[in-house]
C-alpha atoms as a PDB file:
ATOM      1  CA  UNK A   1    -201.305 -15.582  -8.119  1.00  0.00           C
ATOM      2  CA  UNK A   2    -198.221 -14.992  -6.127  1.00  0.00           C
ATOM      3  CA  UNK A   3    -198.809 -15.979  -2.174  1.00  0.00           C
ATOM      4  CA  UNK A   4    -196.712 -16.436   1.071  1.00  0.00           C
ATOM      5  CA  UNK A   5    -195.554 -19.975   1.581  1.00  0.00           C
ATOM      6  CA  UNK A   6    -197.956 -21.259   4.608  1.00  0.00           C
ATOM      7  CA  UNK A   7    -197.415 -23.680   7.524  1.00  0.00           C
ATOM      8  CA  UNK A   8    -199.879 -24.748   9.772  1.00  0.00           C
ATOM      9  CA  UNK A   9    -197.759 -24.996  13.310  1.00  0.00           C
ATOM     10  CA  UNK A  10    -199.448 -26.592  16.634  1.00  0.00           C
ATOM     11  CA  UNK A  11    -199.239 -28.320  19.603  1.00  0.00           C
ATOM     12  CA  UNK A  12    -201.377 -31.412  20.336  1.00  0.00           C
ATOM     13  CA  UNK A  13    -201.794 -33.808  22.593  1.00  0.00           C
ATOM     14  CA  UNK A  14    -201.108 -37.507  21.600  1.00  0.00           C
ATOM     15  CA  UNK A  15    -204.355 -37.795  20.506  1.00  0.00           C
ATOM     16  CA  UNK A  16    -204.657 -34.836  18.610  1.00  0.00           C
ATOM     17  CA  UNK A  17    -206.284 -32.099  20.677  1.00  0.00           C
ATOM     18  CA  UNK A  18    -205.491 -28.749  20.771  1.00  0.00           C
ATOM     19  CA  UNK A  19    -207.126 -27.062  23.583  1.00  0.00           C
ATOM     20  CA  UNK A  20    -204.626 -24.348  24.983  1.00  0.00           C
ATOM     21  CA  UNK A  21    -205.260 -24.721  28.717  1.00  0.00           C
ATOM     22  CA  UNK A  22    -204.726 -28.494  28.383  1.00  0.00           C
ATOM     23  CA  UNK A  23    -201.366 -28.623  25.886  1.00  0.00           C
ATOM     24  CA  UNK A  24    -200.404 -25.417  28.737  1.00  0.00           C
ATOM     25  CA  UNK A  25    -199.977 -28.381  30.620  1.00  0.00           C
ATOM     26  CA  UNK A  26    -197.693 -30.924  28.586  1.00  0.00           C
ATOM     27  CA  UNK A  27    -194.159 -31.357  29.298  1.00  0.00           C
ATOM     28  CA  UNK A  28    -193.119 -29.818  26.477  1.00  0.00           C
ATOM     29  CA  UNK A  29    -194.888 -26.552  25.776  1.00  0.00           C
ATOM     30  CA  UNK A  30    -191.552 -24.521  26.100  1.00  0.00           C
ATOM     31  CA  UNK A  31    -190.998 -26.095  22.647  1.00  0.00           C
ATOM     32  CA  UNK A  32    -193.141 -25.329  20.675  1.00  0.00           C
ATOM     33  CA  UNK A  33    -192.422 -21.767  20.600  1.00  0.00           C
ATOM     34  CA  UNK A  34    -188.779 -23.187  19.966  1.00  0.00           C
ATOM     35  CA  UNK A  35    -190.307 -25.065  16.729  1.00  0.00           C
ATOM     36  CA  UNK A  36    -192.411 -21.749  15.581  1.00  0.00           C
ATOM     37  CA  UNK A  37    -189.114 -20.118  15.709  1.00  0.00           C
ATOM     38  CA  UNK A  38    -187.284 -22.948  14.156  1.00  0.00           C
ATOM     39  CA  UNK A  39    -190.185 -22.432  10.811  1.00  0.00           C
ATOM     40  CA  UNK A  40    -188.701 -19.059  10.094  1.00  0.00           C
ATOM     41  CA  UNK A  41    -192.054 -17.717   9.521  1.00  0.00           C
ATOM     42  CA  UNK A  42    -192.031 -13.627  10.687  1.00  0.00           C
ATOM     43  CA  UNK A  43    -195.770 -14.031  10.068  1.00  0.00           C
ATOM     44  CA  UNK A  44    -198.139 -15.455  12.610  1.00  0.00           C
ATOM     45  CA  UNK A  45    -202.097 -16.316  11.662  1.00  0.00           C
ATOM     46  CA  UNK A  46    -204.949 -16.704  13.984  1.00  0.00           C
ATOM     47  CA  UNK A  47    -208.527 -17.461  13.633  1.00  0.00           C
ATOM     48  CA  UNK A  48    -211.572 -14.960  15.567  1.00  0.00           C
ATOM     49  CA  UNK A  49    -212.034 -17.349  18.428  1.00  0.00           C
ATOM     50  CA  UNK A  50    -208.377 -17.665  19.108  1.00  0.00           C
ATOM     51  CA  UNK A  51    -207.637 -13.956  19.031  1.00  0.00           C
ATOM     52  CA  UNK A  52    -211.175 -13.561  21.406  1.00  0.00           C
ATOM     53  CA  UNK A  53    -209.454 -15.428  23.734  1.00  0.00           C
ATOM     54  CA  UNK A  54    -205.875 -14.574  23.285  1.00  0.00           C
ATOM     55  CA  UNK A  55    -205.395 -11.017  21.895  1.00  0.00           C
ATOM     56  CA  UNK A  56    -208.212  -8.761  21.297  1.00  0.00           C
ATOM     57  CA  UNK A  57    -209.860  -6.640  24.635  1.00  0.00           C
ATOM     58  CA  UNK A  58    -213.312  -7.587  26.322  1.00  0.00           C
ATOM     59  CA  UNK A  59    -216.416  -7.147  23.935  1.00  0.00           C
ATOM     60  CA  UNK A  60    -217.822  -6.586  21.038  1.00  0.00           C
ATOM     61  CA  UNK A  61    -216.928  -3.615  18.739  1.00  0.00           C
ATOM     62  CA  UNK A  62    -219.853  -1.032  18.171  1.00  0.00           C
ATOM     63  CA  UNK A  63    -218.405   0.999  15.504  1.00  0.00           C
ATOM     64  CA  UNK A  64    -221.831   2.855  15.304  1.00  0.00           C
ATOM     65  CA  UNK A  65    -222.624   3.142  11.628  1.00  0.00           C
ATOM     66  CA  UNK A  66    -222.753  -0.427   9.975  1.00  0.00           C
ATOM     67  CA  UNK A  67    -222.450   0.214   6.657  1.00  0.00           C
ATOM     68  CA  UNK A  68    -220.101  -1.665   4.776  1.00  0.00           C
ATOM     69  CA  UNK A  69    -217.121  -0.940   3.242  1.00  0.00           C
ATOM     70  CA  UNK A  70    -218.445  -2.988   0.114  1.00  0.00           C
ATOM     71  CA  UNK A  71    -214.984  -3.330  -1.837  1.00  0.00           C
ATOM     72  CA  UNK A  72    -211.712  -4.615  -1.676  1.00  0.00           C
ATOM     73  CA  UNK A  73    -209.422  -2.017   0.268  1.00  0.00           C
ATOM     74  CA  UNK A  74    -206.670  -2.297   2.668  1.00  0.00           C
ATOM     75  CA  UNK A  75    -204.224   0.224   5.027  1.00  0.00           C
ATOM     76  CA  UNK A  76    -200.725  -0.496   5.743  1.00  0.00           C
ATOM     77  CA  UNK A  77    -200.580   1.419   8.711  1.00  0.00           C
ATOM     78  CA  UNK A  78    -197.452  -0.096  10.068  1.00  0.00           C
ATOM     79  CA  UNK A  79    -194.357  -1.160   8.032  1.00  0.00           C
ATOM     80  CA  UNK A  80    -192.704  -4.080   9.488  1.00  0.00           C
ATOM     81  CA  UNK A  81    -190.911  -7.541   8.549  1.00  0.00           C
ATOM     82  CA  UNK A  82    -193.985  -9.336  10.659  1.00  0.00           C
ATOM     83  CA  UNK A  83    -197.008  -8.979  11.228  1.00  0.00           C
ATOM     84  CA  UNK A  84    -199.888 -10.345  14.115  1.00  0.00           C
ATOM     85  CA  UNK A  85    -202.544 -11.264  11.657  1.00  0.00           C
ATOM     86  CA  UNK A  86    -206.027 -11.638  13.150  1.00  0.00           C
ATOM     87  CA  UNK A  87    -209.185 -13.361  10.877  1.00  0.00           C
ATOM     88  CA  UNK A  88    -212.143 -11.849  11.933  1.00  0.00           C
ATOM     89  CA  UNK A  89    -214.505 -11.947   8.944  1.00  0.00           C
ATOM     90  CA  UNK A  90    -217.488  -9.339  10.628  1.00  0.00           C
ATOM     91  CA  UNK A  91    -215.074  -6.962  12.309  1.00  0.00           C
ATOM     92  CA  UNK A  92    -216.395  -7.716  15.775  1.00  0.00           C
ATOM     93  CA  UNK A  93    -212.999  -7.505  17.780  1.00  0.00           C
ATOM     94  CA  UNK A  94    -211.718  -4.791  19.872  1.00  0.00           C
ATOM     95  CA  UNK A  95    -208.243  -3.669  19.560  1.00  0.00           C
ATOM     96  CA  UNK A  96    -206.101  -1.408  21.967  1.00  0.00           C
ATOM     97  CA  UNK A  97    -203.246   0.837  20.214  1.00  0.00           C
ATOM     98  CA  UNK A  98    -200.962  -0.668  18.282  1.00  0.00           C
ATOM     99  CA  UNK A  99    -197.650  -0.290  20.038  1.00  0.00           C
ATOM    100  CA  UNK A 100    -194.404   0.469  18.379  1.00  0.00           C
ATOM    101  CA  UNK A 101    -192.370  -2.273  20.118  1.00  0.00           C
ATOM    102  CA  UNK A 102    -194.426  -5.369  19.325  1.00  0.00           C
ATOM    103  CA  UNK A 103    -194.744  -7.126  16.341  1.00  0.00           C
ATOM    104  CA  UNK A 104    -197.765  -4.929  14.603  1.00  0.00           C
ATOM    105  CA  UNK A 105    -201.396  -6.247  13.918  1.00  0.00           C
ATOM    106  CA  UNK A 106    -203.013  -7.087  10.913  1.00  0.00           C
ATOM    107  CA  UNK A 107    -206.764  -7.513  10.602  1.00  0.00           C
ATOM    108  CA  UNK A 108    -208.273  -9.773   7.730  1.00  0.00           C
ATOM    109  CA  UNK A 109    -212.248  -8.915   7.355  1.00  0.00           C
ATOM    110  CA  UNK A 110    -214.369  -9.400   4.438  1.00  0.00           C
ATOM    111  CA  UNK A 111    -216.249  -6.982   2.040  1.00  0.00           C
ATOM    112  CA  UNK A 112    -219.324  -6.552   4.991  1.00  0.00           C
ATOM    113  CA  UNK A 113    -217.229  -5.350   7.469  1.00  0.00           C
ATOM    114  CA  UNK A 114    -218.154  -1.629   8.590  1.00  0.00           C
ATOM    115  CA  UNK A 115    -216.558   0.978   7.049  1.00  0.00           C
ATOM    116  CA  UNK A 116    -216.574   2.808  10.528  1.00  0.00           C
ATOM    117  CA  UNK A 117    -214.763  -0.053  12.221  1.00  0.00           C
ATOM    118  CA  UNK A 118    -211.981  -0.132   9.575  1.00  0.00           C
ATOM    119  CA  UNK A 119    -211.654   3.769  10.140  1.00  0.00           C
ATOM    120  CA  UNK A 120    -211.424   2.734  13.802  1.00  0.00           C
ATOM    121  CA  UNK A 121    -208.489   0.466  13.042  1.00  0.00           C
ATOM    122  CA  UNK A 122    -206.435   3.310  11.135  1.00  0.00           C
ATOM    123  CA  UNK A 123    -207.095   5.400  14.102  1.00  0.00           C
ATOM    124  CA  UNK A 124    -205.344   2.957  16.457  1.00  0.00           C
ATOM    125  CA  UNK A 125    -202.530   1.954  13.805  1.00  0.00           C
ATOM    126  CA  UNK A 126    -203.737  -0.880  13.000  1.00  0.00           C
ATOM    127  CA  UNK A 127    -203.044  -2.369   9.604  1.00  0.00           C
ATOM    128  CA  UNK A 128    -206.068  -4.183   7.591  1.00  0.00           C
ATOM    129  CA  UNK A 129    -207.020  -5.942   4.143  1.00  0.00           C
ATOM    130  CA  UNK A 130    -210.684  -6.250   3.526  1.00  0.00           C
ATOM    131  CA  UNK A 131    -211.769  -8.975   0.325  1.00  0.00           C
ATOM    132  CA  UNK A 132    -214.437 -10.875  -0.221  1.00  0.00           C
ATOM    133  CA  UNK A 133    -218.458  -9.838  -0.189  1.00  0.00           C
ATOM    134  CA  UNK A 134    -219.463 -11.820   2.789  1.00  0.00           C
ATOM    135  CA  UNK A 135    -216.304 -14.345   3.450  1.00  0.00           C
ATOM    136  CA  UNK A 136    -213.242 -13.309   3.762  1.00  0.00           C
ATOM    137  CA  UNK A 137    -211.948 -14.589   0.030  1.00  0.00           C
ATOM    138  CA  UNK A 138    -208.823 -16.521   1.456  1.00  0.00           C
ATOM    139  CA  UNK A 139    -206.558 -16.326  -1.629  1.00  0.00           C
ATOM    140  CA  UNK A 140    -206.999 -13.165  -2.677  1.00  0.00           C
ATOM    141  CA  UNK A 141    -206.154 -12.043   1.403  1.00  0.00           C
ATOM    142  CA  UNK A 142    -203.010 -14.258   0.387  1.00  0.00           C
ATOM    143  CA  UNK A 143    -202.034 -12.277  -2.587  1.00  0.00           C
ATOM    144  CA  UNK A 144    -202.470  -9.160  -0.906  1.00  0.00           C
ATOM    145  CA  UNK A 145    -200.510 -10.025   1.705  1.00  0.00           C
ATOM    146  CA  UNK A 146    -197.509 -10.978  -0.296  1.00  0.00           C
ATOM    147  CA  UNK A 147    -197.932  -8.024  -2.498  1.00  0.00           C
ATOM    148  CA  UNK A 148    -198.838  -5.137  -0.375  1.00  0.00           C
ATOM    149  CA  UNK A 149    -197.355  -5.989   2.819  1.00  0.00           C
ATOM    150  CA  UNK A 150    -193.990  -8.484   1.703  1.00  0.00           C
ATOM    151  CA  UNK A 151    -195.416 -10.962   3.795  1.00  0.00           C
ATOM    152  CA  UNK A 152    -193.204 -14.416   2.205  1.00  0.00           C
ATOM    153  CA  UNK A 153    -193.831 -16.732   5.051  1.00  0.00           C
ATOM    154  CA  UNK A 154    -196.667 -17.274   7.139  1.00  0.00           C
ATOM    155  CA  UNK A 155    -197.386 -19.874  10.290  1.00  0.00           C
ATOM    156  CA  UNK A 156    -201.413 -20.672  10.768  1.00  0.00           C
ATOM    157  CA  UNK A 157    -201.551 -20.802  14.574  1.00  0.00           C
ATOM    158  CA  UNK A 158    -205.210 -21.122  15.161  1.00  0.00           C
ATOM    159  CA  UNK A 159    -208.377 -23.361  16.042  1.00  0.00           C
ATOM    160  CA  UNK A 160    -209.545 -25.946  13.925  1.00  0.00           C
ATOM    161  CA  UNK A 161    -211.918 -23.465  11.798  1.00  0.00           C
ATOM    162  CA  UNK A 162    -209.283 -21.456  10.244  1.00  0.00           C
ATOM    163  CA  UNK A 163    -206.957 -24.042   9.915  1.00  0.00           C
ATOM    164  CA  UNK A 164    -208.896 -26.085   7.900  1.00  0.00           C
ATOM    165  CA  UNK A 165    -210.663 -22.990   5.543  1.00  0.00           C
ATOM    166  CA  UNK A 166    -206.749 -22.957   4.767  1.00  0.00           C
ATOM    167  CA  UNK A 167    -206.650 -26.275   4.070  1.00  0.00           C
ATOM    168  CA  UNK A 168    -209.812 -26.573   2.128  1.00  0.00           C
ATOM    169  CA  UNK A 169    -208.913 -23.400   0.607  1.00  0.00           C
ATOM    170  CA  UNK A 170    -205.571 -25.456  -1.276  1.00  0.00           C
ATOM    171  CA  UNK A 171    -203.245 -22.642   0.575  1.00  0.00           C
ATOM    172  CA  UNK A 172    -201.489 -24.933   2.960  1.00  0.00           C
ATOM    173  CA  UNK A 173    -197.895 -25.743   1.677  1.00  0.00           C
ATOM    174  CA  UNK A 174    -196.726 -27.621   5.156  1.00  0.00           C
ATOM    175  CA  UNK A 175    -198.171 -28.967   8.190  1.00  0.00           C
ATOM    176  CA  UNK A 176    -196.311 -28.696  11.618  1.00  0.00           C
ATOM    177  CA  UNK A 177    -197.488 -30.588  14.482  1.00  0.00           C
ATOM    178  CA  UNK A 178    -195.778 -30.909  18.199  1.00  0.00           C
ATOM    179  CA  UNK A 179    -197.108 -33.856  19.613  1.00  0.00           C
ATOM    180  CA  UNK A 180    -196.930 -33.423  23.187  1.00  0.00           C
ATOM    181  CA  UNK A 181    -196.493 -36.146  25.919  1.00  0.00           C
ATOM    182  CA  UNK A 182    -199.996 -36.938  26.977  1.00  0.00           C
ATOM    183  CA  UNK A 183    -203.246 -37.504  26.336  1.00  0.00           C
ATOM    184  CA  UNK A 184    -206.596 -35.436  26.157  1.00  0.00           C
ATOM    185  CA  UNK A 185    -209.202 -37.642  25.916  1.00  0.00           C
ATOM    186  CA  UNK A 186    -211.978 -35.264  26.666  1.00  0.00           C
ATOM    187  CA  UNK A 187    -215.242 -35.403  24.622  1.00  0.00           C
ATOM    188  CA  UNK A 188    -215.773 -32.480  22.250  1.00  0.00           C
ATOM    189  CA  UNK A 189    -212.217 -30.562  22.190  1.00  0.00           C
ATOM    190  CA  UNK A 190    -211.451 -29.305  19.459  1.00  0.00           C
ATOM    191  CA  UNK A 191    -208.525 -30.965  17.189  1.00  0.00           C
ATOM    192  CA  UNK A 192    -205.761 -29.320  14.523  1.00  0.00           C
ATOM    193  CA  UNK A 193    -208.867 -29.454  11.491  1.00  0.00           C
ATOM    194  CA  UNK A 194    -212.360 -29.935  11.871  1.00  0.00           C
ATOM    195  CA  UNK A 195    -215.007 -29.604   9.253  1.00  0.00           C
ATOM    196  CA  UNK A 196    -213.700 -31.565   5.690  1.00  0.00           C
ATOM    197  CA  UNK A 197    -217.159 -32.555   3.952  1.00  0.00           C
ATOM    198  CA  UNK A 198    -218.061 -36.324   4.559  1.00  0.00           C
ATOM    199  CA  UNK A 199    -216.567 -38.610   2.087  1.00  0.00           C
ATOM    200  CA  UNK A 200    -213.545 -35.785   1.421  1.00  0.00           C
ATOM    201  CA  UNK A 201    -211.571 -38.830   2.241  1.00  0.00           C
ATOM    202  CA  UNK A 202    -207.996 -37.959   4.035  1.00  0.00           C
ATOM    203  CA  UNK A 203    -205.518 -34.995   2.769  1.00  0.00           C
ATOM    204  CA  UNK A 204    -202.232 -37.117   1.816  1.00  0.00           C
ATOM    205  CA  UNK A 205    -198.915 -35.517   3.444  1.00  0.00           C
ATOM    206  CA  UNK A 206    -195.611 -35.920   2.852  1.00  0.00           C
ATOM    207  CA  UNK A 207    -192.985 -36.349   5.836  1.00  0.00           C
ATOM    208  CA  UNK A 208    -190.139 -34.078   5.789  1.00  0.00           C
ATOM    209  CA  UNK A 209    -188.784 -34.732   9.420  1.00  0.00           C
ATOM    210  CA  UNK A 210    -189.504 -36.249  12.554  1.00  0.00           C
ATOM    211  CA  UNK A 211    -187.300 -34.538  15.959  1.00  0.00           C
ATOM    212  CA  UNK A 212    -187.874 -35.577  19.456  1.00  0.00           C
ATOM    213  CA  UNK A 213    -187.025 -33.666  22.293  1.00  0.00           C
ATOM    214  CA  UNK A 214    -185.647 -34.346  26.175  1.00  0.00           C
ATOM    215  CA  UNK A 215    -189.234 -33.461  27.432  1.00  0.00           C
ATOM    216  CA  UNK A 216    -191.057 -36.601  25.427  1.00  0.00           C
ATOM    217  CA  UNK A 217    -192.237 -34.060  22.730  1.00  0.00           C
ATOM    218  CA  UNK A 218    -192.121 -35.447  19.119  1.00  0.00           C
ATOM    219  CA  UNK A 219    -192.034 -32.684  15.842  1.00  0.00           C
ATOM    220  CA  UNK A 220    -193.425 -33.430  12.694  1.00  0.00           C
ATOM    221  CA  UNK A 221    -193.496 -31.798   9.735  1.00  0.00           C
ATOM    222  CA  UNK A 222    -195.205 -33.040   6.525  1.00  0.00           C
ATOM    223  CA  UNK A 223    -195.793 -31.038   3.371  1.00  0.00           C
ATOM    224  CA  UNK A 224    -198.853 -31.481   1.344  1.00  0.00           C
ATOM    225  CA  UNK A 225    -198.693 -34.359  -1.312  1.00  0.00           C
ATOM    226  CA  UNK A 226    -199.909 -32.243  -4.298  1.00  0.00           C
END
């Protein structure tokens, strides 16, 4: 099944944290948007919580009428090289208009996602994909993606949820990691993947390059050692 070739880009600190108001902090932020643009990848990916806090408006979505879509569907409701693409499985975020002079959202839900909500997104211009009954079926998402919308490269820029459903899901082809100059150290923040199974034992990478910068920040990129 033809798919987009996938990175997983972030910044952490040196011990692997990836809170946003703490890397905010790190010499070194500036470049990480520097190495995003450096992956070529006109596609960005982020997980619910990230776009809560990020992206989408205040609240919950009420689209009135929850009754499901119940199949796979999708609108392409803007045409463009790159897309903003949001994971939120129930279709709980709010979205404003999508404007014409930003790079256009995308919104992956699954199968249970209200049909009124998705009508609500084609009324704003917002483009969505809905697969999977109750989980948003990863690979298929992929393949539509690539199919429907030419999406050929992708960058995973979220929390440690949907960056490792990618991972577990075998869709990660590279993993891109700006270590910044300092340490977290905080109990409970979250790091780049959280959730493996116990005993999953570690993912083997590959290193493709190591670059550091003036402000103490070191890039790595591995692939994964299929």
């Amino acid at each position: 099944m033809k798919r987009p070739t996938i990175v997983c880009h972030m910044m952490t600190s040196a011990d692997g944290r990836i809170d946003c108001a703490m890397t905010a902090k790190l010499r070194g932020v500036d470049d990480y948007y520097a190495t995003l643009a450096a992956l070529e990848a006109p596609s960005t990916l982020s997980g619910r919580v990230t776009a809560q806090l990020e992206m989408a408006l205040p609240g919950r979505a009420d689209p009135g009428d929850p009754t499901p879509i119940g199949r796979e569907a999708f609108a392409r409701n803007r045409v463009a090289a790159g897309y903003e693409i949001v994971a939120d499985t129930k279709g709980t975020l709010r979205w404003g208009s999508d404007a014409e002079d930003g790079k256009p959202r995308l919104i992956l839900v699954s199968e249970a996602a209200p049909k009124a909500y998705l009508e609500g997104l084609d009324a704003l211009g917002v483009s969505w994909v809905a697969c999977g009954k109750t989980r948003i079926d990863l690979p298929r998402a992929m393949a539509i993606l690539s199919e429907s919308f030419g999406v050929g490269r992708l960058a995973v820029v979220g929390g440690p949820t949907i960056n490792t459903a990618f991972l577990s899901a075998g869709l990660l082809d590279e993993v891109s990691l700006l270590v910044g100059p300092g340490i977290d150290g905080r109990a409970g923040f979250p790091p780049v993947f959280d959730g493996l199974p116990e005993g999953a034992g570690p993912v083997p990478l590959r290193l493709l390059s190591a670059k550091a910068f003036p402000s103490g920040a070191v890039w790595l990129r591995y692939a994964l050692a299929r």
